[in-house]
Protein backbone atom coordinates (compact mmCIF):
# COMPACT_ATOMS: atom_id res chain seq x y z
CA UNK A 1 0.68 19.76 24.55
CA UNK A 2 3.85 21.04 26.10
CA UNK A 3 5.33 17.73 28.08
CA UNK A 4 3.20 15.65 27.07
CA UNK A 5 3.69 12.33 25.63
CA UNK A 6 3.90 12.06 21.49
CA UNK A 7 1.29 9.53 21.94
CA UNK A 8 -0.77 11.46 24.49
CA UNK A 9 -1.21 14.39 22.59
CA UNK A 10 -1.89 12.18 19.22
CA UNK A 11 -3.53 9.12 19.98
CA UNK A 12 -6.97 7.99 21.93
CA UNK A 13 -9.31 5.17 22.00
CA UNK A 14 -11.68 5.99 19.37
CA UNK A 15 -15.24 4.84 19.67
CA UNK A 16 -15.39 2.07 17.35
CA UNK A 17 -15.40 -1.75 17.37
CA UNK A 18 -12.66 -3.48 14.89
CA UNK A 19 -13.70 -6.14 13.48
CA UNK A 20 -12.78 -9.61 14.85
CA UNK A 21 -11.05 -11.62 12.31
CA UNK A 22 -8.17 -13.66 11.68
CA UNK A 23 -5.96 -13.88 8.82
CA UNK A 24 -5.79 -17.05 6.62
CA UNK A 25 -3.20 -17.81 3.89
CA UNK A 26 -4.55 -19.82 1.00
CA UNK A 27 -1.47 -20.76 -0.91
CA UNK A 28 -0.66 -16.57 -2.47
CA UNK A 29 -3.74 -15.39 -1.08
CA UNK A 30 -4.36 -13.80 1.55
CA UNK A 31 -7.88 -14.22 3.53
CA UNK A 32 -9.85 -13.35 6.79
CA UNK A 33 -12.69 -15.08 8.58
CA UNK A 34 -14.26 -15.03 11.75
CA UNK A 35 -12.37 -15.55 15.12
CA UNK A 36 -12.28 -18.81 16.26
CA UNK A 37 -13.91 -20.34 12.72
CA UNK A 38 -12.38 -23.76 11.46
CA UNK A 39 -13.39 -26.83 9.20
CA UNK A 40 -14.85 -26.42 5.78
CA UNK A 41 -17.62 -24.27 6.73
CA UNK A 42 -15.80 -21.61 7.70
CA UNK A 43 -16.66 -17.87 5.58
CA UNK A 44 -13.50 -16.68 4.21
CA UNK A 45 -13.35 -13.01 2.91
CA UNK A 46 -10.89 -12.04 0.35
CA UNK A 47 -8.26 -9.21 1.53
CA UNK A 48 -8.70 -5.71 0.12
CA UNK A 49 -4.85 -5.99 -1.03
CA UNK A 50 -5.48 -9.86 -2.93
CA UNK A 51 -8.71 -7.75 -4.66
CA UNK A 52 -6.06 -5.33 -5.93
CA UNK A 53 -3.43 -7.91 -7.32
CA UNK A 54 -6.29 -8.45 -10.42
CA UNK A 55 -5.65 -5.16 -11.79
CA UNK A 56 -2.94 -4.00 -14.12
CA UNK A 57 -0.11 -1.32 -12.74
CA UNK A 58 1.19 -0.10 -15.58
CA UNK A 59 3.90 1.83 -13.38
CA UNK A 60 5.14 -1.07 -11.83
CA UNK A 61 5.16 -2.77 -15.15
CA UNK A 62 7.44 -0.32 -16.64
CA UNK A 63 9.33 -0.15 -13.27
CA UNK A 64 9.93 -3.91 -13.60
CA UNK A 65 10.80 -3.56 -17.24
CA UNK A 66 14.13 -0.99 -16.44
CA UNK A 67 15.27 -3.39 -13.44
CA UNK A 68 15.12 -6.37 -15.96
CA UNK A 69 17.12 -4.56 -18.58
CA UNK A 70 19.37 -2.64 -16.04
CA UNK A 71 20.15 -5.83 -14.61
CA UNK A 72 20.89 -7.64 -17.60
CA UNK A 73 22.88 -4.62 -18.69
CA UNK A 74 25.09 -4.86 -15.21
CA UNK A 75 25.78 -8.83 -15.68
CA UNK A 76 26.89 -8.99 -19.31
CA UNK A 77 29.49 -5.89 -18.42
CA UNK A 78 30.76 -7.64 -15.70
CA UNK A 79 31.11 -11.25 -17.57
CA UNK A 80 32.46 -9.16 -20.54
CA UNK A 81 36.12 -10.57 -21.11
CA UNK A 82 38.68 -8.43 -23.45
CA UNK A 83 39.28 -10.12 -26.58
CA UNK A 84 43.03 -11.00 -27.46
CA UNK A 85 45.06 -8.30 -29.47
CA UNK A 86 44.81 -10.25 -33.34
CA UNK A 87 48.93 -8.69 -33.89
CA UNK A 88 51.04 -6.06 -32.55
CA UNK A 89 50.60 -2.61 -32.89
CA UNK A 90 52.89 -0.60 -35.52
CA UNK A 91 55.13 2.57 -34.59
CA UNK A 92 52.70 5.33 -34.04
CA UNK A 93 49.71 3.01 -34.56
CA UNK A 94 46.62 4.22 -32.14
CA UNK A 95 45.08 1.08 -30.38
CA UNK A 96 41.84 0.73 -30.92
CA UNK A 97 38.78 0.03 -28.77
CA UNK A 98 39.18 -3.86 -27.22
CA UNK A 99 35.90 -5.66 -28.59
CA UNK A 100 33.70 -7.69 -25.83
CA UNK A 101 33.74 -11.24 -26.29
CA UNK A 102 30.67 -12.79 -24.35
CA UNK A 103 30.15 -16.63 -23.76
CA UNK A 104 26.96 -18.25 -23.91
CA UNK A 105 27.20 -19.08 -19.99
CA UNK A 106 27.34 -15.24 -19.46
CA UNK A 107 24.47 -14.81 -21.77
CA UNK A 108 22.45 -17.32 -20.21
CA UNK A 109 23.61 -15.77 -16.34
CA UNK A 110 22.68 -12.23 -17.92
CA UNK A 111 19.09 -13.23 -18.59
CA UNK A 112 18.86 -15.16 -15.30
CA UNK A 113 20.16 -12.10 -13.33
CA UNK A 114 18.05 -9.47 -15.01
CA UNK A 115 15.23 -11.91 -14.17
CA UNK A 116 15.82 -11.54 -10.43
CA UNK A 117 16.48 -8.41 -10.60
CA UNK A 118 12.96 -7.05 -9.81
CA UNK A 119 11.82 -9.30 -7.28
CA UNK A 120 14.95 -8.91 -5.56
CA UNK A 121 14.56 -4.81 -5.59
CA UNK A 122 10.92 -5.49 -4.41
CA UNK A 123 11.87 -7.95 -1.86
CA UNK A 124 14.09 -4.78 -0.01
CA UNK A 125 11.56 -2.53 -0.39
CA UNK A 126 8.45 -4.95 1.12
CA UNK A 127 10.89 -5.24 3.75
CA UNK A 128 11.96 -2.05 4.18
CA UNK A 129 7.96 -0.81 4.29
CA UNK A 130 7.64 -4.09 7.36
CA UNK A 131 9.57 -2.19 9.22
CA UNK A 132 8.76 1.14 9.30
CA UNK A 133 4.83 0.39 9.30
CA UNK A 134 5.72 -1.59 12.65
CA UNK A 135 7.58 1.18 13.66
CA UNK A 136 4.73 3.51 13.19
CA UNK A 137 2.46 0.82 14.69
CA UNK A 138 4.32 0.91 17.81
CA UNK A 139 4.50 4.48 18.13
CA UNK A 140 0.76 4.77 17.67
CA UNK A 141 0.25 1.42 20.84
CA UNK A 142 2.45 2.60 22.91
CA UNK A 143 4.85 -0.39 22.93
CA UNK A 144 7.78 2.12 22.01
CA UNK A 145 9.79 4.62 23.94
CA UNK A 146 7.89 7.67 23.98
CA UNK A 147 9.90 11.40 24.28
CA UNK A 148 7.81 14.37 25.38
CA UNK A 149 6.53 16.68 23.01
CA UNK A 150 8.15 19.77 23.89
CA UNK A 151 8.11 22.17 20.24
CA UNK A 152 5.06 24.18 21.58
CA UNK A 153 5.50 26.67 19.40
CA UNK A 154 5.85 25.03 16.50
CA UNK A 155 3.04 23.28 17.73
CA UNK A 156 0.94 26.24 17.63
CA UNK A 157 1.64 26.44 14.12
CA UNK A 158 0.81 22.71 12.98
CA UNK A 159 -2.93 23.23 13.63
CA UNK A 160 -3.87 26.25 11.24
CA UNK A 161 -2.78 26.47 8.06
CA UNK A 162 -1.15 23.44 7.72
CA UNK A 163 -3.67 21.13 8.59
CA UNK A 164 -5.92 23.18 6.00
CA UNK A 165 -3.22 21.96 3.35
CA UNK A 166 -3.14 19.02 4.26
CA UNK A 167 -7.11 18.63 3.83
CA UNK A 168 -7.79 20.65 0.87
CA UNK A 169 -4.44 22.28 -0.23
CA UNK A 170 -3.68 22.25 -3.35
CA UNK A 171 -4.97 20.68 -6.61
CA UNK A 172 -1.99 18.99 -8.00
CA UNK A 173 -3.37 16.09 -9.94
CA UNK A 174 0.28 14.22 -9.66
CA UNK A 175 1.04 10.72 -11.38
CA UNK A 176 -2.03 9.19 -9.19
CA UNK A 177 -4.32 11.89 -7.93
CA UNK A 178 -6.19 13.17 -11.17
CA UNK A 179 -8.66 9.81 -11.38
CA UNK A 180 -10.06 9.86 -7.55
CA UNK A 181 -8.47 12.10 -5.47
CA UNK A 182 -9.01 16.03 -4.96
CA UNK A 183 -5.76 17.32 -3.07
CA UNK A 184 -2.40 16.84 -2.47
CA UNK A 185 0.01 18.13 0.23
CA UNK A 186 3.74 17.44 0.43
CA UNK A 187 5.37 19.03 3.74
CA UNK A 188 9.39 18.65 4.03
CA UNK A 189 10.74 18.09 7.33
CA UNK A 190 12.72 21.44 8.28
CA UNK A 191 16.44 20.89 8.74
CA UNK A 192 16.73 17.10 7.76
CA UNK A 193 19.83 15.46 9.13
CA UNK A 194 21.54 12.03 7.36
CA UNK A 195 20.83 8.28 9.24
CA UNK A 196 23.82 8.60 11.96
CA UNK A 197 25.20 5.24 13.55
CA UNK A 198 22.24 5.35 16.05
CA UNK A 199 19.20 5.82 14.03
CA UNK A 200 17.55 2.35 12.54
CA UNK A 201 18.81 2.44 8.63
CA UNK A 202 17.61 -0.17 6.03
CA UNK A 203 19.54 -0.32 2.44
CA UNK A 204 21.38 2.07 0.18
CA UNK A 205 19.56 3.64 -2.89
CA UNK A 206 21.01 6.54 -5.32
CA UNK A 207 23.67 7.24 -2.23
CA UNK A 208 20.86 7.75 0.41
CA UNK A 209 20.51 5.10 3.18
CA UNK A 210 16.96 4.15 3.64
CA UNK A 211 15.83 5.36 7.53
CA UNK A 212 12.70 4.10 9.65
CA UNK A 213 13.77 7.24 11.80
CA UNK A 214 12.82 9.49 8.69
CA UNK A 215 9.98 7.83 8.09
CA UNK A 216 8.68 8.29 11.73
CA UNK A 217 10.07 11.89 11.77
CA UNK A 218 7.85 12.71 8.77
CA UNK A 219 4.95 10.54 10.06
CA UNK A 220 5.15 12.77 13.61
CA UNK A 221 5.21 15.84 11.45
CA UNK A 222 2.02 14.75 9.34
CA UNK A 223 0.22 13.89 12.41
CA UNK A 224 0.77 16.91 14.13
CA UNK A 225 0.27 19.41 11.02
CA UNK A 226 -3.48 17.70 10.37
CA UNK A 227 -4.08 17.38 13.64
CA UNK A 228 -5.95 14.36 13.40
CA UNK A 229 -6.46 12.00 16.28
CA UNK A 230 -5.15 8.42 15.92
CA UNK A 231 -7.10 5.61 17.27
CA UNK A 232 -4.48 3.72 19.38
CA UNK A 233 -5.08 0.21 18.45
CA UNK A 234 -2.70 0.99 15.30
CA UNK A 235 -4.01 -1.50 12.48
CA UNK A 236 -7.41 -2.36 13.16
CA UNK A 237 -9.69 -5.10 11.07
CA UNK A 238 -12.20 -3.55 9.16
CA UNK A 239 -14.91 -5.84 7.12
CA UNK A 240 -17.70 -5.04 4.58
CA UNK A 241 -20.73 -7.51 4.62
CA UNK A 242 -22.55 -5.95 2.09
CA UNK A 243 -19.40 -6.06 -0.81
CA UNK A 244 -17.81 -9.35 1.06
CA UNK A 245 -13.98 -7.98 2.00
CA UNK A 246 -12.37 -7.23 4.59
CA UNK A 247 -8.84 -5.68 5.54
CA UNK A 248 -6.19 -4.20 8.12
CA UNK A 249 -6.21 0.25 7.64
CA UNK A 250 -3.10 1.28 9.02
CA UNK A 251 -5.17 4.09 11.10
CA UNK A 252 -8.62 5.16 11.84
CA UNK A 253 -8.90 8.48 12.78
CA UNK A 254 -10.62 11.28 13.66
CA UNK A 255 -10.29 14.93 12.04
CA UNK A 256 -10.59 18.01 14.08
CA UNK A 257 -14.13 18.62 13.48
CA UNK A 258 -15.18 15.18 14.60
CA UNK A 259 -15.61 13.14 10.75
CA UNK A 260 -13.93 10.17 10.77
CA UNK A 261 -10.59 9.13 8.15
CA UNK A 262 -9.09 5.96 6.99
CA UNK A 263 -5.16 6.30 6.72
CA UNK A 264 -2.94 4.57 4.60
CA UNK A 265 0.91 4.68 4.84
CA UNK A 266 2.84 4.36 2.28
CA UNK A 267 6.78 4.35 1.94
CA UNK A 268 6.86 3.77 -1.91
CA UNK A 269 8.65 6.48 -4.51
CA UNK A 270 5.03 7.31 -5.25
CA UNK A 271 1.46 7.24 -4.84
CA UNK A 272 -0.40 5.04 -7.50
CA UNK A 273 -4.04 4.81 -8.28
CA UNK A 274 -4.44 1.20 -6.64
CA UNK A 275 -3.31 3.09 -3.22
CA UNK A 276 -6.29 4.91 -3.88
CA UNK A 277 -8.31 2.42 -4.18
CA UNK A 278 -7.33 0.50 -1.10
CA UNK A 279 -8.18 3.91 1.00
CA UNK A 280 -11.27 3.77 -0.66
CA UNK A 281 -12.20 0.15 0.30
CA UNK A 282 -10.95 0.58 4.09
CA UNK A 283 -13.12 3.89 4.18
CA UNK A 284 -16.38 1.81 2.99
CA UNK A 285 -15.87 -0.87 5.18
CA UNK A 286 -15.63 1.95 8.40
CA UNK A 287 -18.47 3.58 7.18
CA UNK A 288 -20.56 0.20 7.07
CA UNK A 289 -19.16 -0.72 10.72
CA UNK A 290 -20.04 2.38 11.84
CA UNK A 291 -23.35 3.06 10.44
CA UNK A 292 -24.24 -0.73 11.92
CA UNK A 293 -22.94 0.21 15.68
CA UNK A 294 -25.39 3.58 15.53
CA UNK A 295 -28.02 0.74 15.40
CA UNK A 296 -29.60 2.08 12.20
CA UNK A 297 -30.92 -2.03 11.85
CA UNK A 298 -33.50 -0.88 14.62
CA UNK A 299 -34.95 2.45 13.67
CA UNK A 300 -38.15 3.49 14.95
CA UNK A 301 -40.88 2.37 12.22
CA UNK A 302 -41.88 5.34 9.99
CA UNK A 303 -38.57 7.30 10.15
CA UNK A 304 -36.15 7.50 7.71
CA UNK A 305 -32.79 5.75 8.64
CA UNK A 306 -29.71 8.58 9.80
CA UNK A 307 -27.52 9.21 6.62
CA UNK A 308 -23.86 7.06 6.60
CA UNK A 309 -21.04 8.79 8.57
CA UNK A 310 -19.10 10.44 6.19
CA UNK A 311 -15.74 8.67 6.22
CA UNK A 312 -12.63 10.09 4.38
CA UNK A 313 -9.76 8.30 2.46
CA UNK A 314 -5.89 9.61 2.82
CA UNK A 315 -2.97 7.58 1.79
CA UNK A 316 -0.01 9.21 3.49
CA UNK A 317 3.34 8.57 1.26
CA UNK A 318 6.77 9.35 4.15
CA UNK A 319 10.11 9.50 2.57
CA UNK A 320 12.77 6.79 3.09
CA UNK A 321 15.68 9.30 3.27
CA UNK A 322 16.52 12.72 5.17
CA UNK A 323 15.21 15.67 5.04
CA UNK A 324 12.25 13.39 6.24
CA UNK A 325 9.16 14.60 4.53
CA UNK A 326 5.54 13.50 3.67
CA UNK A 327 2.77 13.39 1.05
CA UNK A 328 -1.04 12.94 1.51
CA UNK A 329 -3.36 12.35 -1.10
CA UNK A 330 -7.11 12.70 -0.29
CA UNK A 331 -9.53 10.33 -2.49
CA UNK A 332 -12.29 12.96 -3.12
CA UNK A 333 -14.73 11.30 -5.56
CA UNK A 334 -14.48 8.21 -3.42
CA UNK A 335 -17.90 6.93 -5.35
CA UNK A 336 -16.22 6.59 -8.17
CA UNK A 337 -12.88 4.79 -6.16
CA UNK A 338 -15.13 2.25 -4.86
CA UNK A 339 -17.14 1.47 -7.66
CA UNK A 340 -13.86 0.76 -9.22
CA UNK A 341 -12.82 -1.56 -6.78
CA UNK A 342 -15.78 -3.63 -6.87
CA UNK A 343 -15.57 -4.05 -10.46
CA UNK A 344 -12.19 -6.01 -9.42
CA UNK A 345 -14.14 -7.62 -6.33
CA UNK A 346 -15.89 -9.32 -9.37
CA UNK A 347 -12.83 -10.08 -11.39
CA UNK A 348 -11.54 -11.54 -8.46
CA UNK A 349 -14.21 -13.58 -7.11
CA UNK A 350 -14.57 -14.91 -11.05
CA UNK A 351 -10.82 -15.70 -11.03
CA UNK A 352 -10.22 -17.22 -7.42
CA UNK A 353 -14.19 -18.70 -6.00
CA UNK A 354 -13.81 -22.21 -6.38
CA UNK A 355 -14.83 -23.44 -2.82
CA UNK A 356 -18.91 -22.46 -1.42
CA UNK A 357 -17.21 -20.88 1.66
CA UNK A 358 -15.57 -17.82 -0.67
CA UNK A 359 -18.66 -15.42 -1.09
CA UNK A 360 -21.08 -18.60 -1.12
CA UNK A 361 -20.09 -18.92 -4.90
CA UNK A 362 -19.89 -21.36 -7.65
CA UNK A 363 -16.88 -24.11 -7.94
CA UNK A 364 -13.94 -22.08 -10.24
CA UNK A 365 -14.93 -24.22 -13.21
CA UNK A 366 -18.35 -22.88 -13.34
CA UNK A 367 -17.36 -20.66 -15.96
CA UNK A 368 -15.59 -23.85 -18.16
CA UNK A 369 -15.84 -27.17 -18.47
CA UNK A 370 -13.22 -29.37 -19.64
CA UNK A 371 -14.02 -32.70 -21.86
CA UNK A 372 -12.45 -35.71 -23.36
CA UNK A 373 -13.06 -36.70 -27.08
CA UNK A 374 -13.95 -34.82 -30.18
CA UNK A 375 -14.99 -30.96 -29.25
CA UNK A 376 -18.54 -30.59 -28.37
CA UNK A 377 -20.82 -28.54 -30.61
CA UNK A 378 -21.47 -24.56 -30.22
CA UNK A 379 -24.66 -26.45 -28.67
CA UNK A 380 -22.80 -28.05 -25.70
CA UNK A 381 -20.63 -25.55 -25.47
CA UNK A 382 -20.78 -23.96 -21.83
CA UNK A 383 -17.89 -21.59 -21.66
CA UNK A 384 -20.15 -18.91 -21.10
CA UNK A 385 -22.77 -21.03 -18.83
């Protein structure tokens, strides 16, 4: 690979057909349909990340729990005024501690602020993660400036036992990984270097400035230690007929013995179980595409139909700060991962299927009624109906 291009010696056209679908926003959620369709009629699919938002994430709970107090914390020191001294202080009298006097304004702007806090911490990061998936994205298309990849021997190394770690490494069931996944592989980036004034920084956290450089430093790393080949369409539309979802994977890929993968990146401080699930889904809707393309609709009478491609699940976790490094968690019992998200493909279709062109379901209120006058009898009573 010595001269070559990053994204010559990483990326190729791989031979599958993405899906073609458009994204529609339906007030907070976010849909797909068909190409082209309009008007009423028009089959809209649910996103595999709006399917996800009907779970609970405990971890983000409690992470949004510390933000509120922290930031309630941070505003009633600040409005915190020094109460007057009540007299003078006697000869060799020791002053004591100056009590806090708080106002009900700052009380009331305490609350407020600690309120914010969260969504304003999540609003960084969401951007932050914009950036350095479209930084990765054009990497991956081409539509960035490309420098030769010259570290041959290095990349001699990246394709033996590193890849193997990466694959099937070590069983570290971490905060996410004991439910679905079988492996987990966490490579540092050798002699990490801070942000200087030319790389492209985001925000301060804990002293570190957030890079997209050491994010795309890390994701170069990762792609050359599996040695996976990236399809180089970047995000591609992937849909499932048969579960009614669809969604943009970050990255299909191949694996160096031909089986295909589903990449996810992620920039977050860690890997949760819904990332997991979200592999999962993309992986079952590539394994549906390409079962359909081999033509298994029109096998010869009499012959059993050709097993399912086997399709693996990573999500790929690059850190924000130098040294750059990555993590990559493999969903092993993805039977289990899936099943799990189409338990909330039900939740979700129960919660937010109030039009006949979501799924071909029943108006929302088909699970309710509402009346005026006395309440009905358990008779009438169709909560359940």
């Amino acid at each position: 690979m010595c001269g070559l291009s990053w994204r010559a010696a990483h990326t190729a056209r791989l031979p599958f057909a993405s899906a073609a679908l458009q994204r529609v926003q339906e007030g907070r959620l976010r849909l797909y349909t068909d190409v082209g369709a309009t008007g009423a009629d028009r089959a809209l699919l649910p996103s595999v990340t709006s399917v996800l938002s009907v779970l609970s994430k405990p971890a983000v709970d409690a992470w949004r729990e510390g933000k509120i107090k922290k930031g309630i914390e941070d505003e009633l020191l600040s409005s915190a005024r020094q109460a007057p001294a009540s007299a003078p202080l006697r000869q060799g009298q020791r002053a004591a501690v100056p009590a806090l006097v708080l106002t009900r304004a700052a009380i009331k702007s305490a609350v407020l602020s600690g309120a914010k806090a969260p969504m304003q911490h999540m609003h960084k990061a969401a951007q932050f993660g914009n950036e350095a998936h479209a930084a990765i994205d054009e990497l991956i298309t081409g539509r960035k400036e490309e420098v030769p990849d010259t570290d041959c021997e290095k990349g001699a190394e990246k394709g033996g036992v590193a890849a193997a770690a990466v694959k099937g490494g070590d069983s570290n069931s971490g905060a996410a990984a004991g439910k679905f996944s079988q492996s987990r592989s966490r490579k540092p980036m050798p002699g990490g270097r801070p942000g200087g004034p030319g790389s492209k920084t985001g925000m301060q956290r804990g002293g570190y400035e957030w890079s997209v450089d050491a994010v795309l430093d890390g994701f170069k790393r990762f792609a050359s230690d599996s040695g996976i080949t990236i399809d180089d369409r970047g995000d591609v539309y992937l849909r499932c007929q048969e579960y009614g979802f669809a969604g943009a994977a970050d990255a299909v890929c191949r694996l160096p013995d031909g089986g295909w993968v589903v990449c996810d990146w992620k920039t977050s401080n860690a890997i949760q179980d819904t990332h997991l699930l979200q592999a999962s889904a993309y992986a079952r809707a590539l394994q549906e595409m390409l079962q359909a393309s081999a033509g298994d609709d029109g096998a010869t009478p009499g012959c059993p139909p050709s097993p399912p491609p086997t399709v693996e699940a990573w999500v790929v976790r690059f850190s924000k700060t130098y040294p750059a490094h990555y993590e990559v968690v493999r969903v092993a019992d993805q039977q289990r991962a899936f099943s799990t998200f189409s338990s909330a493909i039900t939740i979700w279709r129960t919660l937010y299927c109030d039009t006949p062109a979501v799924f071909g379901g029943e108006h929302k209120l088909g699970l309710a009624h509402t009346f005026d006058g006395p309440v009905p009898s358990s008779a009438d009573d169709k909560v359940l109906g």
